[in-house]
N, C-alpha and C. Protein backbone atom coordinates (compact mmCIF):
# COMPACT_ATOMS: atom_id res chain seq x y z
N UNK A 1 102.95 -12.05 -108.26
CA UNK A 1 101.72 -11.30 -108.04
C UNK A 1 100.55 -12.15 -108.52
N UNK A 2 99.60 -12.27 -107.55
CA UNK A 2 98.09 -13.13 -108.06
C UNK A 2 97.64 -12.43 -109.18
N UNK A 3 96.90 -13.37 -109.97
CA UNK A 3 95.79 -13.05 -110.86
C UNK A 3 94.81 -12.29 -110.29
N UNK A 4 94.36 -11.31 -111.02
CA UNK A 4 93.44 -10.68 -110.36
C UNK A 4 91.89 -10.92 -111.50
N UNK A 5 90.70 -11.60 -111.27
CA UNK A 5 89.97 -12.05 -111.78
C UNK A 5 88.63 -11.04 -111.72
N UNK A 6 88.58 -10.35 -112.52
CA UNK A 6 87.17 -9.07 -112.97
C UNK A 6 86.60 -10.08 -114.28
N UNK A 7 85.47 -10.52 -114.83
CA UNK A 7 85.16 -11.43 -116.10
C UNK A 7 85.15 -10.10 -116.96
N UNK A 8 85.04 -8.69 -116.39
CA UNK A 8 84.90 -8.29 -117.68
C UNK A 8 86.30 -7.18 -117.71
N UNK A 9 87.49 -7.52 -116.95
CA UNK A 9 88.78 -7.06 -117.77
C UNK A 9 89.80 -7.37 -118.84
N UNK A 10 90.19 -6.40 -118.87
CA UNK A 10 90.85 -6.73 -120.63
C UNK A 10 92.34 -7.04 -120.15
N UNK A 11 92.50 -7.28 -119.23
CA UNK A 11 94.34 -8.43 -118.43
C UNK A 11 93.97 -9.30 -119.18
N UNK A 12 94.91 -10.29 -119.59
CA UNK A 12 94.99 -11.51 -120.06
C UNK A 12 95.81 -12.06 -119.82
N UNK A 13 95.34 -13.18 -119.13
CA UNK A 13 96.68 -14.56 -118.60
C UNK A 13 97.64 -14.55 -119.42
N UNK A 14 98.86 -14.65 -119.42
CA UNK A 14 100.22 -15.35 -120.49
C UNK A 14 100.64 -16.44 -120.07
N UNK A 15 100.21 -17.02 -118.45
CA UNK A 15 100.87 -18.54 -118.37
C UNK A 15 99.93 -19.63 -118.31
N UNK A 16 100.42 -20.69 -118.03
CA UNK A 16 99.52 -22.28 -117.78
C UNK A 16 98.70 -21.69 -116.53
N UNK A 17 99.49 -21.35 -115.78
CA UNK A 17 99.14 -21.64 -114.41
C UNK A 17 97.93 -20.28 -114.09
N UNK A 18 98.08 -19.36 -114.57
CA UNK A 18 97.34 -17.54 -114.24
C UNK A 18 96.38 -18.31 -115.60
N UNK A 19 95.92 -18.65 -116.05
CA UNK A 19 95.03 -19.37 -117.33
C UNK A 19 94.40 -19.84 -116.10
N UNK A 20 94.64 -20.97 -115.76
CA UNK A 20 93.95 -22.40 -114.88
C UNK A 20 93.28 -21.60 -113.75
N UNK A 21 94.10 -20.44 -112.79
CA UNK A 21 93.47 -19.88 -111.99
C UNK A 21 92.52 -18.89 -112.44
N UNK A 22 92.54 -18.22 -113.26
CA UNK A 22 91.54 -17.24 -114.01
C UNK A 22 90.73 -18.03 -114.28
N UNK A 23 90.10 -18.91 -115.27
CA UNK A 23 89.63 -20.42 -115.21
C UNK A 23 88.72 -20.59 -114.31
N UNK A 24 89.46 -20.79 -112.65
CA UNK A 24 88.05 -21.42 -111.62
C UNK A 24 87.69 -20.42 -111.22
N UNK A 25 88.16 -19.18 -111.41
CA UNK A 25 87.49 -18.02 -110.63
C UNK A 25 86.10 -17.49 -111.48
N UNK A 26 86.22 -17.66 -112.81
CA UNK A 26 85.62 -17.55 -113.85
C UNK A 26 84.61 -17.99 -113.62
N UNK A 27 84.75 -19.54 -113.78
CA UNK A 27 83.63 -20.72 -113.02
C UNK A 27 82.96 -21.00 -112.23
N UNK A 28 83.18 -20.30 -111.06
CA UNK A 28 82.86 -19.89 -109.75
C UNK A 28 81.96 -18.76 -110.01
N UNK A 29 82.33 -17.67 -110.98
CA UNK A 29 81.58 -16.41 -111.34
C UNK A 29 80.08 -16.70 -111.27
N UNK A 30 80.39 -17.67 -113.01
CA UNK A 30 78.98 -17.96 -113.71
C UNK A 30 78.69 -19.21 -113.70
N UNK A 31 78.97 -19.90 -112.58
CA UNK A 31 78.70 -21.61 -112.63
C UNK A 31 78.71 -22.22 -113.88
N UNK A 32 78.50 -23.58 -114.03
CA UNK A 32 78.94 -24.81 -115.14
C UNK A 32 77.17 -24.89 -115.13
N UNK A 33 77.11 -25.01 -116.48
CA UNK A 33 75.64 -25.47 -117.13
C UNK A 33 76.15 -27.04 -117.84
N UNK A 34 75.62 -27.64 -118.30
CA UNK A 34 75.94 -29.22 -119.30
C UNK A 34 74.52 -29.45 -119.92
N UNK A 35 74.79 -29.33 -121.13
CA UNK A 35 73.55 -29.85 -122.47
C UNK A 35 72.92 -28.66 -123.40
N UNK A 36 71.92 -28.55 -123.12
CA UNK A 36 71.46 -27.34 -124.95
C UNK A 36 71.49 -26.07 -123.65
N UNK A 37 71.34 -26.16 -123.16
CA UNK A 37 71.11 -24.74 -122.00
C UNK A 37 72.34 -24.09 -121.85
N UNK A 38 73.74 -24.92 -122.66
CA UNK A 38 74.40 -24.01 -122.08
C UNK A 38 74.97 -22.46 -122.09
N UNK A 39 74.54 -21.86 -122.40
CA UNK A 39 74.67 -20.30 -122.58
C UNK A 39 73.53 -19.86 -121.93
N UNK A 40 72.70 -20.35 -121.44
CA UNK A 40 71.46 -19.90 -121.17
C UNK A 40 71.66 -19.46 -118.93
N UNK A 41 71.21 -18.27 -118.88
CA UNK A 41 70.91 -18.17 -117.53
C UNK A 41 71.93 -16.34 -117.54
N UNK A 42 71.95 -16.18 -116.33
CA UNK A 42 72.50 -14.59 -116.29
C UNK A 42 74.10 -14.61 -116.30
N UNK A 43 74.43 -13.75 -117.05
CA UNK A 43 76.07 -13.66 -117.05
C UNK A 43 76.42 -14.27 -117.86
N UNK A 44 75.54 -15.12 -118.72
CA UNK A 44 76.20 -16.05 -119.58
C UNK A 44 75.83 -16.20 -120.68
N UNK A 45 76.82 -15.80 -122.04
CA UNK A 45 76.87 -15.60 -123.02
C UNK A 45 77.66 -16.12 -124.20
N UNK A 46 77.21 -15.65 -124.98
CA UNK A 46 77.99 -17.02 -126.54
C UNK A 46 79.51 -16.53 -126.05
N UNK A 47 80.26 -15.35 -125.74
CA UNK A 47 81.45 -15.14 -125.39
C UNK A 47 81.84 -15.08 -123.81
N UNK A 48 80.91 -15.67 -123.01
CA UNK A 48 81.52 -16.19 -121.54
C UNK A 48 80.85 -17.56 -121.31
N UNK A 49 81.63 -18.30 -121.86
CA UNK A 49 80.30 -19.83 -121.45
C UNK A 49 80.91 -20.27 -120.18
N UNK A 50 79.89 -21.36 -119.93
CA UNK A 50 80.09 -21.34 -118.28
C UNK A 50 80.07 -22.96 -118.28
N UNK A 51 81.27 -23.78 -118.96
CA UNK A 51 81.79 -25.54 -118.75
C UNK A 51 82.81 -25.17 -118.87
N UNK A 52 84.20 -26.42 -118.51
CA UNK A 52 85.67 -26.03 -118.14
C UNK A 52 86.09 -25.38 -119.61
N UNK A 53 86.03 -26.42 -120.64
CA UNK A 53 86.54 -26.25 -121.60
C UNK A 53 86.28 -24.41 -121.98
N UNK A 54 85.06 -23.84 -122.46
CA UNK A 54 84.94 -22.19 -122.36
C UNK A 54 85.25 -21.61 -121.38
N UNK A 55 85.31 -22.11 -119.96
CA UNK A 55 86.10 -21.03 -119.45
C UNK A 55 87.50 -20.85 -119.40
N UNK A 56 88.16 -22.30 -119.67
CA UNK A 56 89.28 -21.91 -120.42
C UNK A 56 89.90 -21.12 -121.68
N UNK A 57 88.88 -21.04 -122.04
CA UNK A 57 88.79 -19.96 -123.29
C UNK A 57 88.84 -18.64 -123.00
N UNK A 58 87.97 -18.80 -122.47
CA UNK A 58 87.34 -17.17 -121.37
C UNK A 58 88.55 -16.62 -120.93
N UNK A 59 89.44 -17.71 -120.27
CA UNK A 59 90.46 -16.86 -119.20
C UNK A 59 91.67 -16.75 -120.27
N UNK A 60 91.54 -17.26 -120.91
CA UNK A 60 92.79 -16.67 -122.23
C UNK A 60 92.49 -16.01 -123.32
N UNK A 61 91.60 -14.99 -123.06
CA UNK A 61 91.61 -13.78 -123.75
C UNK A 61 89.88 -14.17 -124.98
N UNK A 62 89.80 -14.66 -124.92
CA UNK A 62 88.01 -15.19 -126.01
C UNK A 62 87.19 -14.26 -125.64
N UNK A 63 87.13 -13.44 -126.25
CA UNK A 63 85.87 -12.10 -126.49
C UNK A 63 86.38 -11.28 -125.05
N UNK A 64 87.31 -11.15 -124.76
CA UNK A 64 88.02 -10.17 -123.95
C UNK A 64 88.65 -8.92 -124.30
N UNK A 65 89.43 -9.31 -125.37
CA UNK A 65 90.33 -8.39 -125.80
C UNK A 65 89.79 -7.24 -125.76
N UNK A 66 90.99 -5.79 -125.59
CA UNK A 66 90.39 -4.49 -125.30
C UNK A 66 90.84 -3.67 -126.81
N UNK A 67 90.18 -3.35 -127.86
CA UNK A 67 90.19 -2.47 -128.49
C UNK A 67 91.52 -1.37 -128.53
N UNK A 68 91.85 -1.52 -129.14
CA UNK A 68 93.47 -0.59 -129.10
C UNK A 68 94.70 -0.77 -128.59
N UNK A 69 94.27 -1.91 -127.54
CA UNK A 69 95.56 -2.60 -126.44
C UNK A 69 96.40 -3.64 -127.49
N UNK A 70 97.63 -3.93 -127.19
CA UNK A 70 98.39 -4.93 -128.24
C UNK A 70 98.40 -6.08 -127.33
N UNK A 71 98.18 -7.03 -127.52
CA UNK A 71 98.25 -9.10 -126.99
C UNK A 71 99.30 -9.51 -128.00
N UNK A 72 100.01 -9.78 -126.46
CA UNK A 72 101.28 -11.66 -127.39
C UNK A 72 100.39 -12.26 -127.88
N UNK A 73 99.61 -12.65 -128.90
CA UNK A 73 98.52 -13.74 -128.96
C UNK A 73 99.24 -14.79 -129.05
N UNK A 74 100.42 -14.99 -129.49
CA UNK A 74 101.20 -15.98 -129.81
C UNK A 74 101.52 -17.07 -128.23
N UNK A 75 102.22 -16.01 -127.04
CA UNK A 75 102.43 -16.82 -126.45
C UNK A 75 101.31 -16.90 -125.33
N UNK A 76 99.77 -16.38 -125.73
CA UNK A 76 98.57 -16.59 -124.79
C UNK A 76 98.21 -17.77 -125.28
N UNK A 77 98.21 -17.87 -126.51
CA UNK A 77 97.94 -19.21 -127.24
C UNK A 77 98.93 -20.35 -126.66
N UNK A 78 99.75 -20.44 -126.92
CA UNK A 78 100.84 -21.20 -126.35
C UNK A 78 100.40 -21.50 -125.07
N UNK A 79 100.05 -20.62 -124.02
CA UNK A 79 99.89 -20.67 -122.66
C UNK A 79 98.63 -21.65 -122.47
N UNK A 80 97.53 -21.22 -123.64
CA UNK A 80 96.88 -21.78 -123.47
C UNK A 80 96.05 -22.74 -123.53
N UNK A 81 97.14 -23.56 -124.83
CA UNK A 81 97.08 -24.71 -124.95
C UNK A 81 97.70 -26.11 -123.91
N UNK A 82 98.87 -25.02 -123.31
CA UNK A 82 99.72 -25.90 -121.99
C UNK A 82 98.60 -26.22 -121.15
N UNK A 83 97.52 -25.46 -121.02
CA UNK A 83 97.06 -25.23 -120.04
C UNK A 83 96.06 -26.14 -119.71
N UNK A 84 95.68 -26.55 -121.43
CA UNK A 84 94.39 -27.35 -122.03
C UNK A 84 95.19 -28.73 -121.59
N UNK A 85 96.58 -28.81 -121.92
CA UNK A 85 97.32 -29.85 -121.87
C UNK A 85 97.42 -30.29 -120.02
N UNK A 86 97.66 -29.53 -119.29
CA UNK A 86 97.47 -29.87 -118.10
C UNK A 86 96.62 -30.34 -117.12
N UNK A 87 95.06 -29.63 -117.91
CA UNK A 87 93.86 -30.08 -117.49
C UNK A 87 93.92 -31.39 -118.07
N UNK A 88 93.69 -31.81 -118.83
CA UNK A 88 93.76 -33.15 -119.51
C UNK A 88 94.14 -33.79 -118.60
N UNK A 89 95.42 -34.03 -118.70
CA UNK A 89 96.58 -34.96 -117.72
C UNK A 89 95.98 -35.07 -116.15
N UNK A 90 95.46 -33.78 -115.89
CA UNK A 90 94.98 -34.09 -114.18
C UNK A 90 93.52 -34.75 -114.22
N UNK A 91 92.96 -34.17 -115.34
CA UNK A 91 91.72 -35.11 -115.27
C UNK A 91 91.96 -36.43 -115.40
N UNK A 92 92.70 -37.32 -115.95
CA UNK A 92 92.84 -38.63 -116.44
C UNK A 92 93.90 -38.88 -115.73
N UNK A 93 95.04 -38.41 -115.59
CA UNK A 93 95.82 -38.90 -114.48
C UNK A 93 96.91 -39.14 -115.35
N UNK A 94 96.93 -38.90 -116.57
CA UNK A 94 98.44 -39.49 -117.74
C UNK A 94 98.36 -38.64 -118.77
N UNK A 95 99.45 -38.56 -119.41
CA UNK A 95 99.65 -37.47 -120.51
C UNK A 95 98.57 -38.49 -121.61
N UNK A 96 98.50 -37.20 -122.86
CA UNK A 96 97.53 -37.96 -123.83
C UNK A 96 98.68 -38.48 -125.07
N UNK A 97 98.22 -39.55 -125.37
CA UNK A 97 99.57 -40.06 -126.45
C UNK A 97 99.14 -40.07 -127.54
N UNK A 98 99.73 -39.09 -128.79
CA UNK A 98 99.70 -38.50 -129.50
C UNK A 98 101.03 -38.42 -130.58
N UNK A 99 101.02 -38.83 -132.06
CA UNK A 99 102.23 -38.42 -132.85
C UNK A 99 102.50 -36.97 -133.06
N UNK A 100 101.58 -36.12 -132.95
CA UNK A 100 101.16 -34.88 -133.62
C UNK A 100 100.47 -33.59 -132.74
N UNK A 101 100.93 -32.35 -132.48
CA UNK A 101 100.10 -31.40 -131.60
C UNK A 101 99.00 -31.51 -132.16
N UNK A 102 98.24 -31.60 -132.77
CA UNK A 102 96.78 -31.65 -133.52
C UNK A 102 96.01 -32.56 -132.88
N UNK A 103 96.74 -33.68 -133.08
CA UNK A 103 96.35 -34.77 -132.34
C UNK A 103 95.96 -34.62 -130.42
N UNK A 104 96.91 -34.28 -130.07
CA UNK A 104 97.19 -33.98 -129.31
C UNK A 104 96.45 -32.90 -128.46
N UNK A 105 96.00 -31.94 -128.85
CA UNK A 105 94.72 -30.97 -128.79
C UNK A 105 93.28 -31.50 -129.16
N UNK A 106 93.26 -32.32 -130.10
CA UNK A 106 91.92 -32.71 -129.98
C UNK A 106 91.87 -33.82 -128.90
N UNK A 107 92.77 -34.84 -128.30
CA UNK A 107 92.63 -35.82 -127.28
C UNK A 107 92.64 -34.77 -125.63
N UNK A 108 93.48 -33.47 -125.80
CA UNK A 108 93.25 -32.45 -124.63
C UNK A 108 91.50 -32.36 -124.73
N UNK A 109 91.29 -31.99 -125.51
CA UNK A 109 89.35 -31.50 -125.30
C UNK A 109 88.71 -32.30 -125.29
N UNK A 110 88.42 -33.28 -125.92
CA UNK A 110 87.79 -34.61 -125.52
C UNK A 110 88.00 -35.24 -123.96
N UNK A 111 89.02 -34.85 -123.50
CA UNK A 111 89.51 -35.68 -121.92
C UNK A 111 88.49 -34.63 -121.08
N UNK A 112 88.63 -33.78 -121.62
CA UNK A 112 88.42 -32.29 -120.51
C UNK A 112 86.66 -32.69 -120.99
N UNK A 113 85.66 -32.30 -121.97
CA UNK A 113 84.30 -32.37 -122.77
C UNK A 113 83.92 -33.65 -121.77
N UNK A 114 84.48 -35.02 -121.35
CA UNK A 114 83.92 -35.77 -121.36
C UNK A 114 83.68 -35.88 -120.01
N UNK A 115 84.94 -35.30 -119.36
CA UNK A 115 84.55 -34.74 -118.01
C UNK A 115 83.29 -33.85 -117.39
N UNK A 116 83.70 -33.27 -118.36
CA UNK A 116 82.65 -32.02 -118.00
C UNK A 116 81.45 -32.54 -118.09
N UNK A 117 81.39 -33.30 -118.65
CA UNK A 117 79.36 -33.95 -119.15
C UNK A 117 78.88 -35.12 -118.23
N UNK A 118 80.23 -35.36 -117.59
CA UNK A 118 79.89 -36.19 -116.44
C UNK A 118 79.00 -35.70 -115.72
N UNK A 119 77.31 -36.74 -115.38
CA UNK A 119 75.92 -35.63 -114.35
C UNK A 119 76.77 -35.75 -113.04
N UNK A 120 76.02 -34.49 -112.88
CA UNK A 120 76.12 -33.71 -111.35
C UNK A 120 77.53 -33.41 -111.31
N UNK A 121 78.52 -32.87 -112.58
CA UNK A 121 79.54 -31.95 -112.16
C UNK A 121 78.96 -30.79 -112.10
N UNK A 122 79.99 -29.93 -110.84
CA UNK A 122 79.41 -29.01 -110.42
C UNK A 122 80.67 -27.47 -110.90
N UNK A 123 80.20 -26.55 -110.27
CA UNK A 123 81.50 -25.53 -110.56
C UNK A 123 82.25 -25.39 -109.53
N UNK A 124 82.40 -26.36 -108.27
CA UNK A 124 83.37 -26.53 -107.38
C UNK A 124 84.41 -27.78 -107.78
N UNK A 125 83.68 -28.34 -108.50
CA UNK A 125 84.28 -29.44 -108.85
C UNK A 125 85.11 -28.92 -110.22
N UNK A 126 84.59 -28.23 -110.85
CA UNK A 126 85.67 -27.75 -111.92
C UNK A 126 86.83 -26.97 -111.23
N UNK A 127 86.48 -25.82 -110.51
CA UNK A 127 87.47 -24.82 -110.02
C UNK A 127 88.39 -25.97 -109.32
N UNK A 128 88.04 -26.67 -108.40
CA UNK A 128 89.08 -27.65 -107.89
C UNK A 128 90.09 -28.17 -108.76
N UNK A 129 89.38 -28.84 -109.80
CA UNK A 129 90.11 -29.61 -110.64
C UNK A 129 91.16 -28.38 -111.77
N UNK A 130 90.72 -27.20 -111.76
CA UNK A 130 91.52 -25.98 -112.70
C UNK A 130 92.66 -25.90 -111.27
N UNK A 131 91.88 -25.74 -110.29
CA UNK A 131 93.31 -25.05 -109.20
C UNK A 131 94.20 -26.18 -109.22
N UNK A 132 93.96 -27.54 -109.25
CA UNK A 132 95.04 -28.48 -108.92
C UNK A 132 96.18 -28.67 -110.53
N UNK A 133 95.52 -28.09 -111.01
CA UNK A 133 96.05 -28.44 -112.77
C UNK A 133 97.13 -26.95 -112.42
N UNK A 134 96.35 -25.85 -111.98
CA UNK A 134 97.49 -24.71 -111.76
C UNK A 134 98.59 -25.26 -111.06
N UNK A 135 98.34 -25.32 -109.86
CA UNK A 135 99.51 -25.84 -109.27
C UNK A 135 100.56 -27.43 -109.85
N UNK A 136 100.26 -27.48 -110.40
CA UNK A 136 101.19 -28.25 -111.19
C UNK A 136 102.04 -27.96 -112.48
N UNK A 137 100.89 -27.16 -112.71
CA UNK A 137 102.00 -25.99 -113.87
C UNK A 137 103.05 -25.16 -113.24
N UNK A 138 102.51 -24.71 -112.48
CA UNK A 138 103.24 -23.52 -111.26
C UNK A 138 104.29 -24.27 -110.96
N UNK A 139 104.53 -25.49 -110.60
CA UNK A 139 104.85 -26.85 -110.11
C UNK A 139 106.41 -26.66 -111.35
N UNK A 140 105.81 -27.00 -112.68
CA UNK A 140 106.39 -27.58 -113.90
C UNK A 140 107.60 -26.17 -114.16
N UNK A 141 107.19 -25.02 -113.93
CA UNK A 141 107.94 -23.84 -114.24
C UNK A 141 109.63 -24.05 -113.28
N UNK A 142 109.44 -24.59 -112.33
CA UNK A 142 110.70 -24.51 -111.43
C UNK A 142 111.47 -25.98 -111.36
C-alpha cells in the first residue's frame, strides 16, 4: 500500500523506502529554501523545514507526532537513519566509510548538507534524488 502524504498527519513512515517517499512529497509540498531564509516563506516552519536533510526529518515523525497515539520510535529511528544512509550513497554514488555508526551519521549529513547547498538546487531535484534513494531501498528489502 502507497504512502499516503497529508504534511499535517500523524501516520509515520517505519521504512527506508515510505521515509524517502514521504520525503519528496513533503518537498514538493513546501519547496527547498538554502541559506538564513530557511524557514522563512508559507508552510514553513522551525518543525517543517523545507532542504532534504529536514524533510527527512519531517517524514519520520519531527514535530508530527499525535498526542495520545503510541510510535515504534525505535524502529522509525532505525528507518530513519537507513534512510539518511541511502540518501548519502545515491548522492555520492558509494557507501560512506566509517569505523563507527556515529561516524557514520555524521558523514550521512554532511554528503546530503553539501548537496543541498549546491546553487540552484531545486525541489525537483531533491524529490528525484529521495525517489531514486526509495527505490533502492525498496530494491535492498528483497
Amino acid at each position: 500500500m502507497p504512502t499516503r502524504h497529508i504534511p499535517e498527519s500523524s501516520v509515520i513512515a517505519d521504512t527506508p523506502a515510505a521515509i524517502l517517499e514521504w520525503a519528496a512529497r513533503h518537498i514538493e509540498h513546501v519547496g527547498i529554501h538554502q541559506g538564513p531564509r530557511l524557514f522563512a516563506g508559507p508552510g514553513r516552519t522551525a518543525t517543517l523545514p523545507c532542504w532534504p536533510r529536514g524533510a527527512l526529518e519531517v517524514a519520520a515523525g519531527h514535530g508530527r507526532g499525535a498526542a495520545g497515539r503510541t510510535y515504534d520510535w525505535d524502529r522509525i529511528d532505525r528507518a530513519r537513519d537507513q534512510a539518511f544512509g541511502t540518501l548519502a550513497e545515491t548522492l555520492t554514488g558509494h557507501p560512506a566509510r566509517a569505523d563507527d555508526p556515529a561516524t557514520a551519521k555524521a558523514l550521512h549529513r554532511e554528503a546530503i548538507d553539501r548537496w543541498s547547498a549546491e546553487p540552484g538546487r531545486t525541489a525537483a531535484d531533491a524529490a528525484h534524488a529521495f525517489r531514486t534513494a526509495a527505490a533502492r531501498a525498496e530494491h535492498a528489502l528483497f
